[in-house]
Protein backbone atom coordinates (compact mmCIF):
# COMPACT_ATOMS: atom_id res chain seq x y z
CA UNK A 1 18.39 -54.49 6.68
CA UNK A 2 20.87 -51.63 7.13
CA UNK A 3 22.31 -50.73 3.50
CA UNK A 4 25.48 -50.82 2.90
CA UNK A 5 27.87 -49.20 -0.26
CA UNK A 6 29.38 -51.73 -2.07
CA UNK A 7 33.21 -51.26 -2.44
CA UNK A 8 35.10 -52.84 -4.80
CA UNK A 9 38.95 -53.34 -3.44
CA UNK A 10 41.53 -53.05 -6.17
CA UNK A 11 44.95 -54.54 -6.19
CA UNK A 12 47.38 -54.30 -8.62
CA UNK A 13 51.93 -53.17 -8.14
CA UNK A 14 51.24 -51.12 -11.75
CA UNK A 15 49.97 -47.83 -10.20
CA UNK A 16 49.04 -46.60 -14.00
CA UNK A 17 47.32 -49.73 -14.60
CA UNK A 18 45.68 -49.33 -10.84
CA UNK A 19 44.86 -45.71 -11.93
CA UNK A 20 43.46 -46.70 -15.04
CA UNK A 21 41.46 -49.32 -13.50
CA UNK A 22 39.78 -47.31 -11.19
CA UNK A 23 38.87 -44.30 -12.87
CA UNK A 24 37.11 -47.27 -15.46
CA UNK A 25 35.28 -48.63 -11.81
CA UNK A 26 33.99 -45.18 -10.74
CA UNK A 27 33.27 -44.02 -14.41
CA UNK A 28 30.64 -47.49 -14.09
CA UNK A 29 29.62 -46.80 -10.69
CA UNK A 30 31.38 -48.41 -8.60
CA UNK A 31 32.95 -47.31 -5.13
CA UNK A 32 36.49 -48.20 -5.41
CA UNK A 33 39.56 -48.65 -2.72
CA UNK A 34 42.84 -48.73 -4.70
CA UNK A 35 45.68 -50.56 -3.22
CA UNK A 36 49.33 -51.10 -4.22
CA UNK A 37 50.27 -54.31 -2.53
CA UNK A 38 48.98 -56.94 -0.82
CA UNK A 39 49.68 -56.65 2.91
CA UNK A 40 47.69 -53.06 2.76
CA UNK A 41 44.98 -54.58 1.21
CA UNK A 42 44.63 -57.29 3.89
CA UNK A 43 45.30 -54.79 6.81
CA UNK A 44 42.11 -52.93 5.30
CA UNK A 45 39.74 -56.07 4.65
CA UNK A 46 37.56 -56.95 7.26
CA UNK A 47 35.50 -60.37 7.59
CA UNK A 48 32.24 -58.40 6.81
CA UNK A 49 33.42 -55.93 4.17
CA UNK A 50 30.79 -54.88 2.34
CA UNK A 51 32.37 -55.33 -1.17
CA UNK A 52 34.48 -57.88 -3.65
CA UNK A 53 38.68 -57.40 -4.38
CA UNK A 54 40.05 -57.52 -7.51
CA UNK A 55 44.05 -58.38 -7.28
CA UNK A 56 46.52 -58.94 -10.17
CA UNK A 57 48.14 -62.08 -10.23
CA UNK A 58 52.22 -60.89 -10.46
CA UNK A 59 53.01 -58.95 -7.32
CA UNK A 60 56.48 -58.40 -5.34
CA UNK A 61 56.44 -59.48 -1.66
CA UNK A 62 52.94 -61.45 -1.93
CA UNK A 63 51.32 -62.54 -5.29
CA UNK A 64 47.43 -62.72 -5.84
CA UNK A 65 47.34 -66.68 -5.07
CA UNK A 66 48.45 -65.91 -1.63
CA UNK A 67 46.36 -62.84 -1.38
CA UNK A 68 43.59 -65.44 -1.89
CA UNK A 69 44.20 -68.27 -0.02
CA UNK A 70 44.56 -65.27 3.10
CA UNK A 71 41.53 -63.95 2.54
CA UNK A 72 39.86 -67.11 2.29
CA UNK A 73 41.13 -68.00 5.72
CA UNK A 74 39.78 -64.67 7.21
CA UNK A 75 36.74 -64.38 5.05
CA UNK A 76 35.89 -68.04 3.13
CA UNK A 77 32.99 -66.00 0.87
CA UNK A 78 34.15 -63.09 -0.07
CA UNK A 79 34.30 -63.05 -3.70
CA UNK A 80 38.07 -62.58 -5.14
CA UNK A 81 38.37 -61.68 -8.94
CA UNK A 82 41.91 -62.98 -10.28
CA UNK A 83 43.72 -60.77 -13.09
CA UNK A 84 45.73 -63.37 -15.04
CA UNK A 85 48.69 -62.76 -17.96
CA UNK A 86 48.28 -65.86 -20.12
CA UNK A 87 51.23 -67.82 -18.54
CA UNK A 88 48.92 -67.92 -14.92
CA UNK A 89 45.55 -69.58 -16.63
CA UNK A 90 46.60 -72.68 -15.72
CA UNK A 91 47.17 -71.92 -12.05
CA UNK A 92 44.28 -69.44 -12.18
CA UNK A 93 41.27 -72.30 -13.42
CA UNK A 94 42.89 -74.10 -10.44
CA UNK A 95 42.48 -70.89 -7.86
CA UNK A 96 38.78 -70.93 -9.23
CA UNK A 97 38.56 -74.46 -8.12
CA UNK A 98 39.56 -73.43 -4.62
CA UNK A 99 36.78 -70.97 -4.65
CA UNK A 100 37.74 -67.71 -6.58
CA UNK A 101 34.61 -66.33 -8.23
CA UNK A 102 36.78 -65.31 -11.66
CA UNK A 103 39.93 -64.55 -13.30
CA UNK A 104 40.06 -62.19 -16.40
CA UNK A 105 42.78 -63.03 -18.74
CA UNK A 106 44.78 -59.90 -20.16
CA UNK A 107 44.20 -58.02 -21.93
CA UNK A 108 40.33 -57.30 -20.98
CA UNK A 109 38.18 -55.45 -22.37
CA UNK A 110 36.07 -53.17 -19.83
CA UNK A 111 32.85 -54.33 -19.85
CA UNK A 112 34.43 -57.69 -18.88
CA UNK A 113 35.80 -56.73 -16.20
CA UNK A 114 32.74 -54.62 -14.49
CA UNK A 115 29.97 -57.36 -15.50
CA UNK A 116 32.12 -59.89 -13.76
CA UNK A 117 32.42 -57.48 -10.71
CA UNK A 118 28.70 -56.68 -10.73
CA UNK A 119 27.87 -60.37 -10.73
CA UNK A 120 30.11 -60.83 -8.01
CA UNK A 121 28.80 -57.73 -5.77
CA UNK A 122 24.95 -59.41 -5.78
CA UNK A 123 26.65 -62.78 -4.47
CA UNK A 124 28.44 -60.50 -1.74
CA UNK A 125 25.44 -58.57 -1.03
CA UNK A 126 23.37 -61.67 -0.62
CA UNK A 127 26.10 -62.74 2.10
CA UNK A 128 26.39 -59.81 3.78
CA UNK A 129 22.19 -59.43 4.22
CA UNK A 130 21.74 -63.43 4.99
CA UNK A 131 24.63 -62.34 8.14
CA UNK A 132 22.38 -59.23 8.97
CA UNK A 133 19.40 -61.54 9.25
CA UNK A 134 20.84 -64.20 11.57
CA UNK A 135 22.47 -61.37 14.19
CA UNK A 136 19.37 -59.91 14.18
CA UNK A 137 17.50 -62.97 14.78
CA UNK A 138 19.91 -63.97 17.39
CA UNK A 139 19.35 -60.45 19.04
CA UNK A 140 15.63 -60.58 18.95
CA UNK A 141 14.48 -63.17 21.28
CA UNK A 142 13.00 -61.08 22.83
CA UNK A 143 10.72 -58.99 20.09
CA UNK A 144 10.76 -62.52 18.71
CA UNK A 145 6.74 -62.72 18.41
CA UNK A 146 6.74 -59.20 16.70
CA UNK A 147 9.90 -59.02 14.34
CA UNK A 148 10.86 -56.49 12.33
CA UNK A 149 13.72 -53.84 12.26
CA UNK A 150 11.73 -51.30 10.63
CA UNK A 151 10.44 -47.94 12.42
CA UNK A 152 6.96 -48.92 12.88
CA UNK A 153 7.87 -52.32 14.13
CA UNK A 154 9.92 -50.64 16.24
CA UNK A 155 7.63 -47.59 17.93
CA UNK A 156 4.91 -50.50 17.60
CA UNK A 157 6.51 -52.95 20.39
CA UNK A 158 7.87 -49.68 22.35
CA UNK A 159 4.20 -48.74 22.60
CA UNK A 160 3.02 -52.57 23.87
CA UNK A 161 5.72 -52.47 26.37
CA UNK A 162 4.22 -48.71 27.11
CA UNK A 163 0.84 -49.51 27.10
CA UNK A 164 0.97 -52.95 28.83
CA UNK A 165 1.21 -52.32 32.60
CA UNK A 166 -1.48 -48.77 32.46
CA UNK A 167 -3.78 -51.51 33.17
CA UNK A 168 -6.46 -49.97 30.50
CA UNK A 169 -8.48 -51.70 27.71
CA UNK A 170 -6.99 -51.69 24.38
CA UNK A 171 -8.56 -52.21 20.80
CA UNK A 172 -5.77 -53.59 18.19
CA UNK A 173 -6.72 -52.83 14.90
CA UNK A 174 -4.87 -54.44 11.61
CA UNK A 175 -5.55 -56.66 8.98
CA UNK A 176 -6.25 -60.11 8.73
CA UNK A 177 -2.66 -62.25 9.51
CA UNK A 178 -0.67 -59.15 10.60
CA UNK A 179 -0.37 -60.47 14.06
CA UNK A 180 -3.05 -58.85 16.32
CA UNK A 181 -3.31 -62.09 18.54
CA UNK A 182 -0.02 -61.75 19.23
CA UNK A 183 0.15 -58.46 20.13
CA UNK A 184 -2.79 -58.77 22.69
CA UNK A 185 -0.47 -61.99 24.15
CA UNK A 186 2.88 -59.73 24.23
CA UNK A 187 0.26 -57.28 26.41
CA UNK A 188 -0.57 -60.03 28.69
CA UNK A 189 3.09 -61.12 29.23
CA UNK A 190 5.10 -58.03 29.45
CA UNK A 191 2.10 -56.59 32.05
CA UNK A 192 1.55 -57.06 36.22
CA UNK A 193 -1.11 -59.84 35.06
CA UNK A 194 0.93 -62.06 33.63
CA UNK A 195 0.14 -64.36 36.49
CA UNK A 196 -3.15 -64.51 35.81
CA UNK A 197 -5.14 -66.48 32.67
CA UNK A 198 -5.14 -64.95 29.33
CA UNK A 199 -7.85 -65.96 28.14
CA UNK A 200 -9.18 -65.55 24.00
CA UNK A 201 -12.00 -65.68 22.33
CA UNK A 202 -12.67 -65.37 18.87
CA UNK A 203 -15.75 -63.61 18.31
CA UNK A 204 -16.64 -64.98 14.77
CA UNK A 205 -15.90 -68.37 15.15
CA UNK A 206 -19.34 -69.07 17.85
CA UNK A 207 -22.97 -68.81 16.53
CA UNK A 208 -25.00 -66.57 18.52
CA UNK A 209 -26.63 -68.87 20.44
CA UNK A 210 -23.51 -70.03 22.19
CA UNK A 211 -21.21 -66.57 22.35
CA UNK A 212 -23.52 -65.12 25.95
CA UNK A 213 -22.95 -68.85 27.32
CA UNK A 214 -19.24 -68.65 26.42
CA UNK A 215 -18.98 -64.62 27.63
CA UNK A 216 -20.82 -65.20 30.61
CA UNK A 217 -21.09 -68.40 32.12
CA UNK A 218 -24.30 -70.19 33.05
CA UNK A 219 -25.96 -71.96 35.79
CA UNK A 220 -27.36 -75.62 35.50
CA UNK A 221 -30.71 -75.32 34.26
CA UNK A 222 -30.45 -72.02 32.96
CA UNK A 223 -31.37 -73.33 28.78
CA UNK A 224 -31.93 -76.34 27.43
CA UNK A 225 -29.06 -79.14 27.67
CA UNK A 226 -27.20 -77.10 30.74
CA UNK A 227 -26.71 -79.65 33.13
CA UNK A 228 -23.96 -78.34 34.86
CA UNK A 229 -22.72 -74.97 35.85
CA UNK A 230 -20.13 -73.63 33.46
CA UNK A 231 -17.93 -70.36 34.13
CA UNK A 232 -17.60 -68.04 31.19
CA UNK A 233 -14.28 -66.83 30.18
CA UNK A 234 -15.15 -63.32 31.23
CA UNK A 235 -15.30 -64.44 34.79
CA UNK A 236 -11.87 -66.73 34.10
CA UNK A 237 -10.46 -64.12 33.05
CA UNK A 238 -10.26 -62.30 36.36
CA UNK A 239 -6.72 -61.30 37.11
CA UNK A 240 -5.46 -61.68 34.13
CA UNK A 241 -6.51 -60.49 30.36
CA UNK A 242 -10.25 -61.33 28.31
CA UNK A 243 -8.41 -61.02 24.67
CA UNK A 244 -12.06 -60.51 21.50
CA UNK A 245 -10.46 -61.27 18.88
CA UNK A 246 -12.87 -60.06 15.36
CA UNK A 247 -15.02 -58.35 17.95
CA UNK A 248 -16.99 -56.57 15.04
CA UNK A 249 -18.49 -59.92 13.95
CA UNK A 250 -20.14 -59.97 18.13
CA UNK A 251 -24.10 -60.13 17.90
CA UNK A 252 -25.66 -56.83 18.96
CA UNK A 253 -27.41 -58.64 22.06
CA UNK A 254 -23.85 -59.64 23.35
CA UNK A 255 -22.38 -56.24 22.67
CA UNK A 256 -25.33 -54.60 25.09
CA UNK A 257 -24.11 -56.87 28.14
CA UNK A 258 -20.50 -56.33 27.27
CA UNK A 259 -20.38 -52.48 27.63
CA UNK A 260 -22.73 -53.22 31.11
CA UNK A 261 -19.64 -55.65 32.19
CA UNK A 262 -16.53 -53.05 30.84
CA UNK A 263 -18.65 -50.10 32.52
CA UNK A 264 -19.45 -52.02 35.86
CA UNK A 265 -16.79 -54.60 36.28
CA UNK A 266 -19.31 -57.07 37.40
CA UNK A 267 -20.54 -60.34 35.46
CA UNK A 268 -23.79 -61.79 35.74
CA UNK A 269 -23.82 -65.54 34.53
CA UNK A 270 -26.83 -66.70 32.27
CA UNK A 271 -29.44 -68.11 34.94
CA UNK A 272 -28.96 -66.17 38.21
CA UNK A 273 -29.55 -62.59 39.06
CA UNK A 274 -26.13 -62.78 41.06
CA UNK A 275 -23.34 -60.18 40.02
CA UNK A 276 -19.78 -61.12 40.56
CA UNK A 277 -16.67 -58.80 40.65
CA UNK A 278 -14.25 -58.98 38.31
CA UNK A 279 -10.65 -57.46 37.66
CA UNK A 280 -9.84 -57.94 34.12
CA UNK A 281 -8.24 -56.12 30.88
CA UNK A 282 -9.89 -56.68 27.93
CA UNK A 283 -7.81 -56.50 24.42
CA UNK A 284 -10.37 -56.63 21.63
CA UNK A 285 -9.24 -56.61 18.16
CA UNK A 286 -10.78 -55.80 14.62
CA UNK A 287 -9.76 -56.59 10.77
CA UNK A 288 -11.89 -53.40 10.21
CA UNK A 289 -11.99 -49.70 10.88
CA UNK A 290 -14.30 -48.98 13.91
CA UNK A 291 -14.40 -45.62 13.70
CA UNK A 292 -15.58 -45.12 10.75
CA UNK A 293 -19.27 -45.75 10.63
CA UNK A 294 -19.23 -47.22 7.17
CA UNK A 295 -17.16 -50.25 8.14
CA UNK A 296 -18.34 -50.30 11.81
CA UNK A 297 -21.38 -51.83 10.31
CA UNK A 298 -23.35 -52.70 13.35
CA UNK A 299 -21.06 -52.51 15.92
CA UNK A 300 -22.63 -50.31 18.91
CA UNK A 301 -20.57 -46.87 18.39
CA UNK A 302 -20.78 -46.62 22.57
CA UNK A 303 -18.85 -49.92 22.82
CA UNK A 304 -16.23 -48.77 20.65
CA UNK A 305 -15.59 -45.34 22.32
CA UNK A 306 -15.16 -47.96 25.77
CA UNK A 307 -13.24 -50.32 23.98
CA UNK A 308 -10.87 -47.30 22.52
CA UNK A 309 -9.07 -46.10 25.06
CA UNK A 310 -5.50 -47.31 23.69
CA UNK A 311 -5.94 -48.12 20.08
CA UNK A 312 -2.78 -50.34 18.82
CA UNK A 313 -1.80 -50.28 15.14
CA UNK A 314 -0.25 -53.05 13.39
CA UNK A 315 0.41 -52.02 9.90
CA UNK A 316 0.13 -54.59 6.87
CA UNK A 317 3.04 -56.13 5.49
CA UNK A 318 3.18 -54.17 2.26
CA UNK A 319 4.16 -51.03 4.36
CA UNK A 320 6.55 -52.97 6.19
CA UNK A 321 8.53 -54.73 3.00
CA UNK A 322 12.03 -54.12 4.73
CA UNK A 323 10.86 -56.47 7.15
CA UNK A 324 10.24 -59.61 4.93
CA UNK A 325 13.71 -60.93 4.56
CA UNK A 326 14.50 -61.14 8.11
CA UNK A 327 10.77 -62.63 8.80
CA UNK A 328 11.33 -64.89 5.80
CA UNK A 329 14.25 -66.20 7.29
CA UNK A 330 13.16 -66.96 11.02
CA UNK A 331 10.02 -68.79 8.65
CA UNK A 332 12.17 -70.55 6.88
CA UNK A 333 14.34 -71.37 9.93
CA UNK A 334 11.96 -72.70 12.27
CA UNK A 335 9.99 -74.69 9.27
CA UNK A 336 12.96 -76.38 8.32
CA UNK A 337 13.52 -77.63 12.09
CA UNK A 338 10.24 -78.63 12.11
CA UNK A 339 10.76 -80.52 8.93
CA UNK A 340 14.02 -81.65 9.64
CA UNK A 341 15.57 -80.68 6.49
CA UNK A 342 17.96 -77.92 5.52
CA UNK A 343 16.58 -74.48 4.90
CA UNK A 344 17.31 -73.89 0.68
CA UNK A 345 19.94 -71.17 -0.08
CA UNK A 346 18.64 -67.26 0.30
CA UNK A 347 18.70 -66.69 -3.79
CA UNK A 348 18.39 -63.59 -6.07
CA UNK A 349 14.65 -65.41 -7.36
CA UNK A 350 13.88 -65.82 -3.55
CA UNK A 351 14.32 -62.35 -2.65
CA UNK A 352 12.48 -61.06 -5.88
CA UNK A 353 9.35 -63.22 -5.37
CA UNK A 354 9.52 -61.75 -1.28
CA UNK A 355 9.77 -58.10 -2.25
CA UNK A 356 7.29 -58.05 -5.06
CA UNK A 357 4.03 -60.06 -3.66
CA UNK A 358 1.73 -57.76 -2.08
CA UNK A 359 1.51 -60.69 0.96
CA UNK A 360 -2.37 -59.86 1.02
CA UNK A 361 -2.48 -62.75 3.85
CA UNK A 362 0.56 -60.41 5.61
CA UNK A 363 2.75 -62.50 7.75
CA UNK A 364 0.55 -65.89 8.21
CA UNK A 365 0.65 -65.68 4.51
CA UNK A 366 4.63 -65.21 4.70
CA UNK A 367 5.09 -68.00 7.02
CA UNK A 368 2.80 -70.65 4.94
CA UNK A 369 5.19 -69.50 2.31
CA UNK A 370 7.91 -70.25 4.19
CA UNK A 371 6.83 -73.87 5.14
CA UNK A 372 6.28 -74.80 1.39
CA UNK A 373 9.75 -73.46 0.43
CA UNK A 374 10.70 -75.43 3.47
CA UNK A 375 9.25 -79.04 2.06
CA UNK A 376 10.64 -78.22 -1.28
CA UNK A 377 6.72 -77.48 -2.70
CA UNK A 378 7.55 -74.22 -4.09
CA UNK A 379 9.99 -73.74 -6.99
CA UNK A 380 10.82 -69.54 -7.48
CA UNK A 381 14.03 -70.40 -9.70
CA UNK A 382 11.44 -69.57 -12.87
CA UNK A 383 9.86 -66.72 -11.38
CA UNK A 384 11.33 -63.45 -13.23
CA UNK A 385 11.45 -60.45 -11.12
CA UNK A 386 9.15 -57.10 -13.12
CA UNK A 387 11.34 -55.43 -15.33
CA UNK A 388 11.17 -51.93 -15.35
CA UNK A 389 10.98 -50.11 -19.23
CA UNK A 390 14.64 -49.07 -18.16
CA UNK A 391 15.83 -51.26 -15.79
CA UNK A 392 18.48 -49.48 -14.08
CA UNK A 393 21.95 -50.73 -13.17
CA UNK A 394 23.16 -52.07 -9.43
CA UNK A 395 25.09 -48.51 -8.34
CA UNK A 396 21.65 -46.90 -9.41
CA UNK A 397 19.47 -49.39 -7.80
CA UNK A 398 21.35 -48.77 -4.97
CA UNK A 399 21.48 -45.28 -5.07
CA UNK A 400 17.38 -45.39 -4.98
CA UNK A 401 17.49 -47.82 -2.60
CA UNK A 402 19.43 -45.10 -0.01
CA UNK A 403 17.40 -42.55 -0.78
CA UNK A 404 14.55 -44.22 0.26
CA UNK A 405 15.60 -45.83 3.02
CA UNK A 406 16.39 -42.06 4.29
CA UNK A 407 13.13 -40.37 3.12
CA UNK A 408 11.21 -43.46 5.05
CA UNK A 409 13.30 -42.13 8.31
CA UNK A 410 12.59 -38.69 8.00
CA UNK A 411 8.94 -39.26 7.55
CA UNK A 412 9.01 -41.83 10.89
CA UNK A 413 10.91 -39.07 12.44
CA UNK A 414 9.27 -35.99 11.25
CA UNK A 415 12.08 -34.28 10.19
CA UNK A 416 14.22 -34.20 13.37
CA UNK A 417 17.78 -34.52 12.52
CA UNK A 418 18.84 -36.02 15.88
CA UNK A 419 16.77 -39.06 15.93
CA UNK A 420 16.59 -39.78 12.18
CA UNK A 421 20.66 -40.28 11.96
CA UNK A 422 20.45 -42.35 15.38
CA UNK A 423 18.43 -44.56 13.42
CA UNK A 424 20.19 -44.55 9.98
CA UNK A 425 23.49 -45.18 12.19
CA UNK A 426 25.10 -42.55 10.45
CA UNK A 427 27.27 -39.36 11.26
CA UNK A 428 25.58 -35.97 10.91
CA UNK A 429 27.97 -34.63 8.20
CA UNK A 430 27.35 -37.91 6.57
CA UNK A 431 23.76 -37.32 6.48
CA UNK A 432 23.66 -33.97 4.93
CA UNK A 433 26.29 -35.16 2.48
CA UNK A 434 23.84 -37.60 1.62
CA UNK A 435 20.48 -35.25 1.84
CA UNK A 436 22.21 -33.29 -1.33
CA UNK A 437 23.54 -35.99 -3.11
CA UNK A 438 19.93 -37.51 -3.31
CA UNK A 439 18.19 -33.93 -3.59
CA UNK A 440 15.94 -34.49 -0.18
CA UNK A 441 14.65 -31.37 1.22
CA UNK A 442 14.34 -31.97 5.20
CA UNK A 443 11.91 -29.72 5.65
CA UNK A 444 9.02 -30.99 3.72
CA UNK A 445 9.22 -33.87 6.36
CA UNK A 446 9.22 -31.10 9.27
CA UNK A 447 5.77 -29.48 8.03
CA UNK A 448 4.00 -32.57 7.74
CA UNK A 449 4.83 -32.72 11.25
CA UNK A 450 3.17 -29.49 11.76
CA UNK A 451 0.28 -30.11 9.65
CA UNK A 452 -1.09 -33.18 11.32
């Protein structure tokens, strides 16, 4: 999710008090937009503004109470912070009841007065990244099957959509529940052979004795208990796409005829010396490494260099953590219309259990997770988020959380300053602004460009 700075809008008639207020806000962090009346404050406040406002109650022209009930018509959860004298307590426990997040008697101390905003910021951020994750479900019909906003997710469904109609084999490597099935399918649809059968088969799942029967057809006769002719799925899959799934686990016998059908194009079914034609793509896929020798086991090394033409990446979801909210959420969605039951609030706990797990399972994992939370099976209001020795307040949080979101562009970008601010959606000057705020040298990013 894009990150945005949290603002906190100020209102108040008394501009020393206003002064006053906000040098206190910036001194704890805090961006801060000062206004001196109400109208300019509402002519500035957006329905998606990234922030909270803080109004005094006594006001010419427009008080507070009517600074609230507008924004509540053109924004019903943005968080409004009342500043009472003690004569407007009464009519201030009664704006809380209409859905102001606080009012802070006078005189405050403080540290009243930024806890209460800081509290109130989370809520808004919360809002503002639940909205973020519907649009961008909405948007990604679609990349539906592969979501994710994140660069790799990105340059990962550019390259299917690249690769998919050169008509060439392709191995997908990634671990176990990252999705490779669907990547082979989204290679199948978005290709020229979508008319034809895609066809899967997963490798591990058949003993040995019935994998050649399976690959390659039979005739009747041709073992024991054949009684009728059966077509194998290589031969089905003629036109269209052959998809191996866990094609390390294939016997070594299997592998030999394989290569003979990827080399030659021609299938021989078990029981008949006839060769048949066939135009296929196979997409194989592997939870290990085939290239390297040590995890290749024995898989033939001359059916991986024919398999590896295109090899497709699809990275785990611990390198891809941006992407668990929004994934999460589409979870969550479609399990609670499965269910028939509302999907539970997006929560602080929720979004601390998400970010933290590992997810060694990666998105099936996710989406199981998802279901429970879904049925109500799976309480995270007790689960406390790691606490750093020093745990750092929500401007520096924030703060860290920029930086990083900018060093993980420059890295996906190698440096380039053209296409690393098209995909922070940021102005240049902005971006250099921000490289020497946060101390990020751009060209240690440009030589491990060169290096590789």
């Amino acid at each position: 999710m894009t990150d945005i700075q949290p603002t906190v809008a100020f209102v108040d008639d008394d501009d020393e008090l206003r002064n006053a207020n906000r040098q206190t806000l910036e001194l704890a962090g805090f961006n801060v937009a000062p206004f001196a009346d109400a109208m300019s404050a509402l002519r500035f406040l957006t329905p998606d503004f990234p922030g909270i406002v803080v109004t005094d109650v006594r006001m010419p022209h427009m008080d507070g109470f009517e600074l609230f009930r507008r924004l509540g018509a053109v924004d019903p959860d943005l968080p409004v912070i009342l500043i009472t004298g003690h004569g407007d307590i009464e009519m201030a426990v009664e704006a809380m009841h209409q859905g102001a997040y606080d009012f802070i008697a006078k005189p405050f101390a403080a540290e009243r007065l930024v806890q209460s905003i800081g509290r109130a910021l989370e809520k808004r951020r919360l809002v503002i990244e639940n909205r973020q994750l519907r649009l961008a479900l909405e948007s990604s019909d679609e990349a539906m099957p592969l979501l994710g906003q994140t660069p790799v997710m990105q340059n990962l469904r550019k390259t299917l959509r690249h690769v998919a109609n050169a008509d060439v084999d392709v191995l997908i490597a990634g671990e176990t529940g990252t999705g490779k099935d669907v990547a082979a399918g989204l290679l199948h649809e978005w290709s020229r052979r979508k008319q034809g059968n895609f066809v899967a088969l997963n490798c591990g799942a058949l003993p040995d004795t019935v994998i050649e029967s399976e690959l390659f057809g039979h005739e009747a006769g041709a073992f024991t208990g054949a009684q009728k002719k059966r077509v194998g799925r290589i031969e089905h899959a003629s036109g269209g796409t052959l998809f191996l799934d866990e094609i390390e686990s294939m016997p070594l016998a299997t592998q030999v005829k394989l290569l003979r059908v990827l080399e030659t194009r021609e299938v021989a079914p078990l029981g008949t010396n006839e060769h048949r034609s066939v135009d296929l793509r196979v997409v194989a896929a592997a939870k290990v490494d085939l290239g390297s020798p040590e995890q290749r086991a024995n898989f033939r090394e001359d059916l991986f260099y024919r398999l590896n033409v295109v090899t497709v990446s699809i990275p785990p979801l611990r390198e891809r953590k941006d992407d668990i909210p929004l994934l999460f959420t589409h979870f969550l969605n479609r399990a609670a219309a499965r269910f028939k039951s509302e999907p539970p609030e997006f929560t602080t706990a929720i979004r601390s259990r998400l970010m933290e797990h590992d997810w060694p399972g990666n998105v099936r994992e996710l989406a199981h997770f998802a279901e429970r939370m879904a049925l109500g099976l799976h309480d995270v209001s007790d689960v406390k988020p790691s606490q750093a020795p020093n745990p750092k307040s929500l401007p520096e949080t924030m703060e860290k959380y920029e930086a990083k979101l900018i060093r993980d562009a420059l890295s996906a970008n190698h440096g380039d300053v053209r296409t690393t601010i098209e995909a922070l959606g940021i102005p240049r000057k902005t971006f250099y602004d921000k490289l020497q705020r946060h101390g990020i040298d751009r060209s240690d990013y440009v030589k491990r460009k060169s290096e590789a």
